[in-house]
C-alpha atoms as a PDB file:
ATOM      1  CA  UNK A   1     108.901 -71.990  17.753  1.00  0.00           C
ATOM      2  CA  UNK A   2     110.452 -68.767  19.377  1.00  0.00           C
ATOM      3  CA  UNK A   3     113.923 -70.702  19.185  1.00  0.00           C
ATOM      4  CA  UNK A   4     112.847 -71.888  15.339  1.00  0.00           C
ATOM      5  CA  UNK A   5     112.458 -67.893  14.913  1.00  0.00           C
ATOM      6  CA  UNK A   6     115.485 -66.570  16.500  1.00  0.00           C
ATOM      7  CA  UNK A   7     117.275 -68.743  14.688  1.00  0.00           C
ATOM      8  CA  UNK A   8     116.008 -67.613  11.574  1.00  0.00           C
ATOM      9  CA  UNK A   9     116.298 -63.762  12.410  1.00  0.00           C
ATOM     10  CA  UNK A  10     120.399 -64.401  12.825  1.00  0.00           C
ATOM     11  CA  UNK A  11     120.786 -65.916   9.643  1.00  0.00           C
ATOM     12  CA  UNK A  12     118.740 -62.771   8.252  1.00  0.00           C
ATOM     13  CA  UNK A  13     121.267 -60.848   9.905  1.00  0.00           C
ATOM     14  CA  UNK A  14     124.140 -63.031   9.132  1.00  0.00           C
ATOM     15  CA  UNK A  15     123.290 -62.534   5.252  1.00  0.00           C
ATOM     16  CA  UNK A  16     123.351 -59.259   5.155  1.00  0.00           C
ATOM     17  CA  UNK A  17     126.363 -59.243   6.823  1.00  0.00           C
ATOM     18  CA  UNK A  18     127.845 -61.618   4.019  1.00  0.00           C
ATOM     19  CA  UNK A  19     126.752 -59.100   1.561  1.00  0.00           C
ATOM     20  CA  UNK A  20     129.346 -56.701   1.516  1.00  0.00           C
ATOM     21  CA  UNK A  21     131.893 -59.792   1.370  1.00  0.00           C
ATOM     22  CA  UNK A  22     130.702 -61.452  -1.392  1.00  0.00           C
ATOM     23  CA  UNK A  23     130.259 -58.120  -3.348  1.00  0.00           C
ATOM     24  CA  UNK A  24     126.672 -57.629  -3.222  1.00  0.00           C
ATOM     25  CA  UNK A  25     127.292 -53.960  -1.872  1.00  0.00           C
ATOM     26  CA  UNK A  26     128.881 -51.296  -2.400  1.00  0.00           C
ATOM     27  CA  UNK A  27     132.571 -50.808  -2.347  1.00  0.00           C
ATOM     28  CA  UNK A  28     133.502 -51.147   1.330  1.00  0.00           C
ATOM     29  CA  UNK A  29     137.544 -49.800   2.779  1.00  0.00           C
ATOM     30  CA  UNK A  30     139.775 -52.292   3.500  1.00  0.00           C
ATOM     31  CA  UNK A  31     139.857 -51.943   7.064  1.00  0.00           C
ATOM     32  CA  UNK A  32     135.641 -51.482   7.166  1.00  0.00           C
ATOM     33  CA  UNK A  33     135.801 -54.786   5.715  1.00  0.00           C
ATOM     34  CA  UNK A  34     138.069 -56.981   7.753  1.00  0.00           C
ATOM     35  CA  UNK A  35     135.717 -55.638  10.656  1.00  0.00           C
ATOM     36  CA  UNK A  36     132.848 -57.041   9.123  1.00  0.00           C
ATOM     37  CA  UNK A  37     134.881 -59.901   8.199  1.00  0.00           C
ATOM     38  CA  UNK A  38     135.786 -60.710  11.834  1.00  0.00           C
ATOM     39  CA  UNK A  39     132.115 -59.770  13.034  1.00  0.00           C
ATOM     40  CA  UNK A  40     130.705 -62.237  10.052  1.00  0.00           C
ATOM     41  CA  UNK A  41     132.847 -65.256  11.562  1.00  0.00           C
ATOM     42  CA  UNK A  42     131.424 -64.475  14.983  1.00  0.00           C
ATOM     43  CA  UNK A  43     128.176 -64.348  13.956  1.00  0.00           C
ATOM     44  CA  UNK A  44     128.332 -67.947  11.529  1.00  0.00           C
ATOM     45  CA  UNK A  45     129.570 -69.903  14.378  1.00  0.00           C
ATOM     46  CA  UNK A  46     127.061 -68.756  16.736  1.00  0.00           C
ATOM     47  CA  UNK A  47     124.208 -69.228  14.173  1.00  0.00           C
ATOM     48  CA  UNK A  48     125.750 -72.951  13.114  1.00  0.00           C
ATOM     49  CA  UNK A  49     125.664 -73.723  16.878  1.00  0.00           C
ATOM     50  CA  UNK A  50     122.567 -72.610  17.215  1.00  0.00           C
ATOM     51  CA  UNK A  51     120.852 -74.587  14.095  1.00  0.00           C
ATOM     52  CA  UNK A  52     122.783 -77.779  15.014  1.00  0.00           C
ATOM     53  CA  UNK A  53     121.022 -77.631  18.728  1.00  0.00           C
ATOM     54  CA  UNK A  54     117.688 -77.042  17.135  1.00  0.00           C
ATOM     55  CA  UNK A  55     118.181 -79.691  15.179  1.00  0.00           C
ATOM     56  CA  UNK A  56     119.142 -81.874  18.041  1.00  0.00           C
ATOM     57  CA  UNK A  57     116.052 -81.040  19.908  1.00  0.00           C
ATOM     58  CA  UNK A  58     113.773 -82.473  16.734  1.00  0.00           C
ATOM     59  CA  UNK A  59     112.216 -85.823  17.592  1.00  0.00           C
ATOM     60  CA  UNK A  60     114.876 -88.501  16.880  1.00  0.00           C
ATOM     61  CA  UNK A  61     114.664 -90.599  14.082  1.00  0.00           C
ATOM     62  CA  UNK A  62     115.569 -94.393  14.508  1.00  0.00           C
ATOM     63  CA  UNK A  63     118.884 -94.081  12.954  1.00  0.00           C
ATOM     64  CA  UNK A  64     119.730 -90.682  15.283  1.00  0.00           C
ATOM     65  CA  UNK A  65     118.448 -91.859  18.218  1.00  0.00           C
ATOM     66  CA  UNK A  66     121.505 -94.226  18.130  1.00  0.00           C
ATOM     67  CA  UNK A  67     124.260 -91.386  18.081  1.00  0.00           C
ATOM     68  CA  UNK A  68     125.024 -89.621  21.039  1.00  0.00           C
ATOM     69  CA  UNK A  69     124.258 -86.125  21.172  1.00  0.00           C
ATOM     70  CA  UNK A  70     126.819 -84.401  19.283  1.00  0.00           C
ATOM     71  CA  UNK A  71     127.059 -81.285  22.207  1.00  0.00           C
ATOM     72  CA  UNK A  72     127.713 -84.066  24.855  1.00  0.00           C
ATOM     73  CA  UNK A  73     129.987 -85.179  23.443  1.00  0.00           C
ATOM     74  CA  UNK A  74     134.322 -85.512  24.465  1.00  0.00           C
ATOM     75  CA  UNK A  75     136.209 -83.480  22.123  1.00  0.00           C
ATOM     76  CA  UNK A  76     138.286 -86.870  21.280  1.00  0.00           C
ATOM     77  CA  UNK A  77     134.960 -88.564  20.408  1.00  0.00           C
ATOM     78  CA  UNK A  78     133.740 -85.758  18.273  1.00  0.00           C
ATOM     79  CA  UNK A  79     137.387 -85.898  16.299  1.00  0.00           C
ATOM     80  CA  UNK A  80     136.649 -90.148  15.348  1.00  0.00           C
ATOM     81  CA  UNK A  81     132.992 -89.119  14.696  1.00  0.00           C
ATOM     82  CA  UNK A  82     134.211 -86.491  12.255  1.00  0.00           C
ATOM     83  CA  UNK A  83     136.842 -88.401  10.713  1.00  0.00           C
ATOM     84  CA  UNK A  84     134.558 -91.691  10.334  1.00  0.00           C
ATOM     85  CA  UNK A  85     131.968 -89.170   8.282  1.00  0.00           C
ATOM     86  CA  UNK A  86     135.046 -88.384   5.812  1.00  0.00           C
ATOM     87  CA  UNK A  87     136.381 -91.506   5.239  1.00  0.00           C
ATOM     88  CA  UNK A  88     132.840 -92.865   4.570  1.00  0.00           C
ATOM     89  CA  UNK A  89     132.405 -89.633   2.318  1.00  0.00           C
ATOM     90  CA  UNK A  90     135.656 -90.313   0.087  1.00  0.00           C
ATOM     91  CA  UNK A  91     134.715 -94.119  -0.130  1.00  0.00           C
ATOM     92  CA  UNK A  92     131.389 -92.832  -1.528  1.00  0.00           C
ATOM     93  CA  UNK A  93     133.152 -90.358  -3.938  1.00  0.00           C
ATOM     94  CA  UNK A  94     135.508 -92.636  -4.968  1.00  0.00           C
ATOM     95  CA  UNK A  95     132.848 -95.299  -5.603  1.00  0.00           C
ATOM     96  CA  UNK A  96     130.466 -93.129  -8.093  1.00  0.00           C
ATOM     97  CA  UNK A  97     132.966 -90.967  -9.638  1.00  0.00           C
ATOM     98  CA  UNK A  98     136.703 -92.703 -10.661  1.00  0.00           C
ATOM     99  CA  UNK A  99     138.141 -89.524 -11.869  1.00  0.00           C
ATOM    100  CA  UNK A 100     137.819 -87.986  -8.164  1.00  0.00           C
ATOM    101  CA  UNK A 101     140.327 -90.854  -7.061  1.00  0.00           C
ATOM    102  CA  UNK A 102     142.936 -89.861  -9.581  1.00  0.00           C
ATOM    103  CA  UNK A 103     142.913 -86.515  -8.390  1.00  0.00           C
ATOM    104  CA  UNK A 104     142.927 -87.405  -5.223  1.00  0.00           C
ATOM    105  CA  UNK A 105     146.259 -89.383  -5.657  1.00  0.00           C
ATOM    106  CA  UNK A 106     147.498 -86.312  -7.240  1.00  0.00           C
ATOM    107  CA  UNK A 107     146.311 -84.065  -4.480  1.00  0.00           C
ATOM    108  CA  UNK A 108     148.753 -82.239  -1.794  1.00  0.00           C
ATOM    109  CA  UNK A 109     145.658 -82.742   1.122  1.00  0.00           C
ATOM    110  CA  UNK A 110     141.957 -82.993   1.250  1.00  0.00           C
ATOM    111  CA  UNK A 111     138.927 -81.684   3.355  1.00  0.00           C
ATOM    112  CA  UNK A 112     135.233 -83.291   4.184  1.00  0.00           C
ATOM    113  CA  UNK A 113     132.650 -81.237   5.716  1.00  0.00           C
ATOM    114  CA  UNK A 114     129.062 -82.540   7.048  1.00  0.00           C
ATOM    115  CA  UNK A 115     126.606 -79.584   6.015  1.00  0.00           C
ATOM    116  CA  UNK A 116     123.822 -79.186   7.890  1.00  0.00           C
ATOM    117  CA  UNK A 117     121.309 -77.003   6.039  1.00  0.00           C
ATOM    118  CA  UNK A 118     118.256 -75.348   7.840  1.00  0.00           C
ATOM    119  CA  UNK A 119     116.032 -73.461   5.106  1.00  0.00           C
ATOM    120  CA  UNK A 120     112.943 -71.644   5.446  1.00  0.00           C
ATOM    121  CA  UNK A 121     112.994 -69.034   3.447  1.00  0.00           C
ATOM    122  CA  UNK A 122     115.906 -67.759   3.996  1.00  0.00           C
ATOM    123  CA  UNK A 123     118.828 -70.750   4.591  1.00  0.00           C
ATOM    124  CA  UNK A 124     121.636 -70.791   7.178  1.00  0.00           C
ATOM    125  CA  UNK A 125     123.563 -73.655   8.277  1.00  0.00           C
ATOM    126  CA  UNK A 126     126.795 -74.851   9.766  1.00  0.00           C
ATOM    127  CA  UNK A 127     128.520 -78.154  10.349  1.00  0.00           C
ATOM    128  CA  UNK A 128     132.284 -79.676  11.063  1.00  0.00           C
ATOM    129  CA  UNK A 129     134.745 -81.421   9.252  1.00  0.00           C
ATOM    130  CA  UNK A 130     138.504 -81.962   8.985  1.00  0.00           C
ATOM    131  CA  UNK A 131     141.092 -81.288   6.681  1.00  0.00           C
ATOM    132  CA  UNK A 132     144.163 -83.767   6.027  1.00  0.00           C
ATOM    133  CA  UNK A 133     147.591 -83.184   4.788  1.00  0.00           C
ATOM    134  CA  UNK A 134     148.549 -86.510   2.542  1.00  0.00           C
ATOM    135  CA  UNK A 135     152.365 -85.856   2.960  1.00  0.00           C
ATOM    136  CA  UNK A 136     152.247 -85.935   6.620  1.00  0.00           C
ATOM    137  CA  UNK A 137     148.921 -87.380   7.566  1.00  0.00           C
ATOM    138  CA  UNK A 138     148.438 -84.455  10.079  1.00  0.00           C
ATOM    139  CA  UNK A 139     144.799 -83.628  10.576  1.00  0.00           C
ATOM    140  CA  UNK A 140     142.881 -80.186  11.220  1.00  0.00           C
ATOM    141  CA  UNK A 141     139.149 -79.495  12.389  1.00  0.00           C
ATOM    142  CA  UNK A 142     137.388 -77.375  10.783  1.00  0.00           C
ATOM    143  CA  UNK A 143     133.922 -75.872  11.118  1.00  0.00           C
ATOM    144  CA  UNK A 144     131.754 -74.491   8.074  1.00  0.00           C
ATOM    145  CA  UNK A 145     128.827 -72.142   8.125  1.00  0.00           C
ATOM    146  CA  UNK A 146     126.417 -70.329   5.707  1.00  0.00           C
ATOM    147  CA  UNK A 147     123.927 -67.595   5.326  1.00  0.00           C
ATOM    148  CA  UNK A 148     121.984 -65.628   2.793  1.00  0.00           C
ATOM    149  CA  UNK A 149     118.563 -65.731   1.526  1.00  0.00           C
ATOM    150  CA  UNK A 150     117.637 -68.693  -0.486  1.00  0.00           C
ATOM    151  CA  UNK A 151     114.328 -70.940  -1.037  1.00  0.00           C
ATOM    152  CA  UNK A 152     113.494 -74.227   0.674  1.00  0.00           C
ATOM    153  CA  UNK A 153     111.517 -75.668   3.374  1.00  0.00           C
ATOM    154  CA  UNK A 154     113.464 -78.169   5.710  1.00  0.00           C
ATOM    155  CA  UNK A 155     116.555 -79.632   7.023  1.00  0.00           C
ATOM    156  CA  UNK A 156     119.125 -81.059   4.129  1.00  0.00           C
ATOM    157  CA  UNK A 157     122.488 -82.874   5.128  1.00  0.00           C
ATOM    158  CA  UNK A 158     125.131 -83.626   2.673  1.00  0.00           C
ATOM    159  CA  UNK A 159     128.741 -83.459   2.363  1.00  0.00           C
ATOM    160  CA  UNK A 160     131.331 -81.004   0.309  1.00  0.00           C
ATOM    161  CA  UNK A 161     134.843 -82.821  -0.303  1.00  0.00           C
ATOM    162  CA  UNK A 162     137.507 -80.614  -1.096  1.00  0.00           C
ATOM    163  CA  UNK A 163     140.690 -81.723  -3.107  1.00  0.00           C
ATOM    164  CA  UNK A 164     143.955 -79.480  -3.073  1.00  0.00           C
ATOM    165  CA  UNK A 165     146.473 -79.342  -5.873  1.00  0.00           C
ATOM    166  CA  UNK A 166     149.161 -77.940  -3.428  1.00  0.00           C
ATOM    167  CA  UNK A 167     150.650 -77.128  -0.440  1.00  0.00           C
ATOM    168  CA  UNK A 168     149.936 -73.386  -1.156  1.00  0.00           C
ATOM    169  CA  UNK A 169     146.570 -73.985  -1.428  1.00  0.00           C
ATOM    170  CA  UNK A 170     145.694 -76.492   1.062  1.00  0.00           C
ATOM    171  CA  UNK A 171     147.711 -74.601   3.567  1.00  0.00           C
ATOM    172  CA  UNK A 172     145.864 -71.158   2.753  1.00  0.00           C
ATOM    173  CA  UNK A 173     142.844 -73.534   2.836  1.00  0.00           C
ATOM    174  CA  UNK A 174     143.638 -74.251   6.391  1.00  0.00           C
ATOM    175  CA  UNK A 175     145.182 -71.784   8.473  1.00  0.00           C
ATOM    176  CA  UNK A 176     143.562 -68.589   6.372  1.00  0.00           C
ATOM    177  CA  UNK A 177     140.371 -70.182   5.788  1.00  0.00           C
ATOM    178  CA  UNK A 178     137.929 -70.217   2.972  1.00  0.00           C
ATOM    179  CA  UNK A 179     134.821 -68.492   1.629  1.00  0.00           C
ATOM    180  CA  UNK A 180     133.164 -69.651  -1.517  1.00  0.00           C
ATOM    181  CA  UNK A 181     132.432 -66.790  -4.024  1.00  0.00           C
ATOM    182  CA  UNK A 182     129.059 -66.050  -5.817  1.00  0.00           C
ATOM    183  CA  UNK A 183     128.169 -68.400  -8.473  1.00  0.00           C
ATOM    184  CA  UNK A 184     130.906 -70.833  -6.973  1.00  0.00           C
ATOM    185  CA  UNK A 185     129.786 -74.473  -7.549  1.00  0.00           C
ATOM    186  CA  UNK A 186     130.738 -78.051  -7.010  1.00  0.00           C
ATOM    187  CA  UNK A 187     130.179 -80.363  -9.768  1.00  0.00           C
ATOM    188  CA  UNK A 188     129.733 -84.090  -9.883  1.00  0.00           C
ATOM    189  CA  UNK A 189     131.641 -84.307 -13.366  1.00  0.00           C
ATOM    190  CA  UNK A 190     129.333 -86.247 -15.769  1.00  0.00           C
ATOM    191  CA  UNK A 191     128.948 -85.348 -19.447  1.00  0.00           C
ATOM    192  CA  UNK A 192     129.237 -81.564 -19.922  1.00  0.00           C
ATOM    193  CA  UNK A 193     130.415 -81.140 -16.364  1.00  0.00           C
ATOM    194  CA  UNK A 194     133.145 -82.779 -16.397  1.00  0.00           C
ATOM    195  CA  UNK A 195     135.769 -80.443 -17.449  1.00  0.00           C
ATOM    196  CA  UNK A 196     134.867 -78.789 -13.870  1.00  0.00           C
ATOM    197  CA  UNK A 197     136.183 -81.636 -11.801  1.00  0.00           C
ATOM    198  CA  UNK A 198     139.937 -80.917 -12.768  1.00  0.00           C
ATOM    199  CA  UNK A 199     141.713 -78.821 -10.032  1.00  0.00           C
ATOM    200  CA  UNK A 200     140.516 -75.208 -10.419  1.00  0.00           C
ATOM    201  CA  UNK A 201     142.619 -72.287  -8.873  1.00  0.00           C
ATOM    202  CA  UNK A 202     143.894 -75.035  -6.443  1.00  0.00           C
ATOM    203  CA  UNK A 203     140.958 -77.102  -5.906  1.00  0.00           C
ATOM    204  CA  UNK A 204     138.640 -79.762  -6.689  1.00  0.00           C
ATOM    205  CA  UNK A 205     135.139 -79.727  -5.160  1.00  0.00           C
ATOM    206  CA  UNK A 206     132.156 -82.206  -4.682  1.00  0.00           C
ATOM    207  CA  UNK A 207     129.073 -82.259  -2.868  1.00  0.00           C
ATOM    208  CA  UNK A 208     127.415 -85.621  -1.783  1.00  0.00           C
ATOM    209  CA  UNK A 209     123.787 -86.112  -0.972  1.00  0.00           C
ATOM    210  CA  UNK A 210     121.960 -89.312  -0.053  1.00  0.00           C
ATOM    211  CA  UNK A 211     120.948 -89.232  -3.445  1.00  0.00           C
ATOM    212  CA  UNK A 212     124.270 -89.422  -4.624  1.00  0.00           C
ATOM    213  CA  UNK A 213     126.686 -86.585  -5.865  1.00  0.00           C
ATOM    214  CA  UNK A 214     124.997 -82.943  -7.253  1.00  0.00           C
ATOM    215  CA  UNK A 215     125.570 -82.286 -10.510  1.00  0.00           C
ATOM    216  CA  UNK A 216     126.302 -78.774 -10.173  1.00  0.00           C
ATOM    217  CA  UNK A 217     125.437 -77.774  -6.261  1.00  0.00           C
ATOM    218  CA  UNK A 218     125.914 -74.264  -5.351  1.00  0.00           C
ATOM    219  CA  UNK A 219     128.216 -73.810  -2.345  1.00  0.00           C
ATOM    220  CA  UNK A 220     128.212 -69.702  -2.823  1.00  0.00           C
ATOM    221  CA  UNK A 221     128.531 -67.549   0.370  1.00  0.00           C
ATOM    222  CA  UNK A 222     129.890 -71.027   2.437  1.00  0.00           C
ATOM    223  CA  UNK A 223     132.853 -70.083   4.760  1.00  0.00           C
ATOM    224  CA  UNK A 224     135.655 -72.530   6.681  1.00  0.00           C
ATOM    225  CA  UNK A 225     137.993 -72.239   8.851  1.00  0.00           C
ATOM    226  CA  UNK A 226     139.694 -73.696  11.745  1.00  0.00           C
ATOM    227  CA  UNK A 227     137.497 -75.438  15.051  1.00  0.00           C
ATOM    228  CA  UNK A 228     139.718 -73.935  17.737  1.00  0.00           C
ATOM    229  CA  UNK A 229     138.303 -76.226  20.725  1.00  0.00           C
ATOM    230  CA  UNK A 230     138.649 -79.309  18.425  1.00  0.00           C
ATOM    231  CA  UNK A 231     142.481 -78.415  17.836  1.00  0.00           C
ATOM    232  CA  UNK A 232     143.565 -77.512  21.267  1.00  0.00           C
END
């Protein structure tokens, strides 16, 4: 329980952080705000580490207790485990939404990331996934994270897939990283929804539950960027 509330205290602190960035406060200099930039990064990769060991400490279900523990790990074995999760992810997407293949076959490279969401109260979360360049099949880790206060009671996995239009944006995507904006959303693209699943500034985004894909998930105050250790 003190571990459960620790945990819970960073992501307070990581949202408030976040605040400034997404432009819940007050105007902020530029150079104020690259520091809290940098400090915000810090802070979502040690609270994602943090909430995926907590996690890994909750009794096992039957299917879990099958898979290795994720911190034990090789770094070559986490790299197929990641890459097995997207592949399975497209196949899903592809499967329940046809549109999301055509773009796909128009897309410059594409991203999955496993979320894994811890809310209680306030939600924080963190999880991998890898980004791949369809020209030259070259493959980047990735790591996500988010913070802020939300509702919710419990632990909710799914999967974001990201499409890119271009190499400008897939690259930016990749070696600047990426922060979702307030009131960003991903949308599964049925009836009135649908106009949203067209590349928009660059990109295409789902999210994927086990119930299927979200209509229209919010993915607001999310960041990315690049899994140094994974990419060494």
């Amino acid at each position: 329980m003190k571990k459960l509330t620790s945990i819970v205290v960073g992501v307070v602190a990581l949202g408030l952080a976040l605040m400034p960035i997404l432009g819940c406060g007050a105007q902020e200099p530029e150079e104020t705000i690259k520091e809290t930039a940098e400090a915000v990064e810090e802070s979502v990769e040690q609270t994602m580490e943090e909430v995926e060991e907590y996690v890994a400490e909750e009794p096992a279900t039957e299917a879990s207790a099958e898979e290795p523990e994720w911190k034990s790990m090789k770094h070559e074995a986490k790299a197929a485990k990641i890459d097995e999760t997207a592949d399975e992810a497209l196949q899903e997407l592809f499967a329940e939404r046809a549109k999301a293949k055509d773009l796909f076959s128009m897309s410059y490279g594409w991203a999955v990331f496993d979320n894994l969401k811890l809310a209680l109260g306030l939600s924080g979360g963190g999880g991998n996934g890898v980004a791949v360049n369809r020209q030259t099949g070259e493959r980047t880790y990735m790591k996500m994270g988010t913070g802020g206060v939300g509702l919710g009671l419990g632990v909710n996995k799914y999967q974001v897939v990201f499409l890119m239009e271009d190499q400008q944006t897939f690259d930016n995507f990749v070696e600047k990283g990426w922060q979702a904006d307030a009131g960003a959303t991903a949308a599964a693209g049925t009836s009135a929804a649908e106009v949203k699943t067209d590349f928009v500034n660059g990109l295409a985004i789902y999210q994927l539950t086990e119930k299927g894909l979200m209509l229209n998930a919010d993915i607001a105050g999310t960041k990315y960027w690049k899994n140094k250790k994974l990419n060494d």
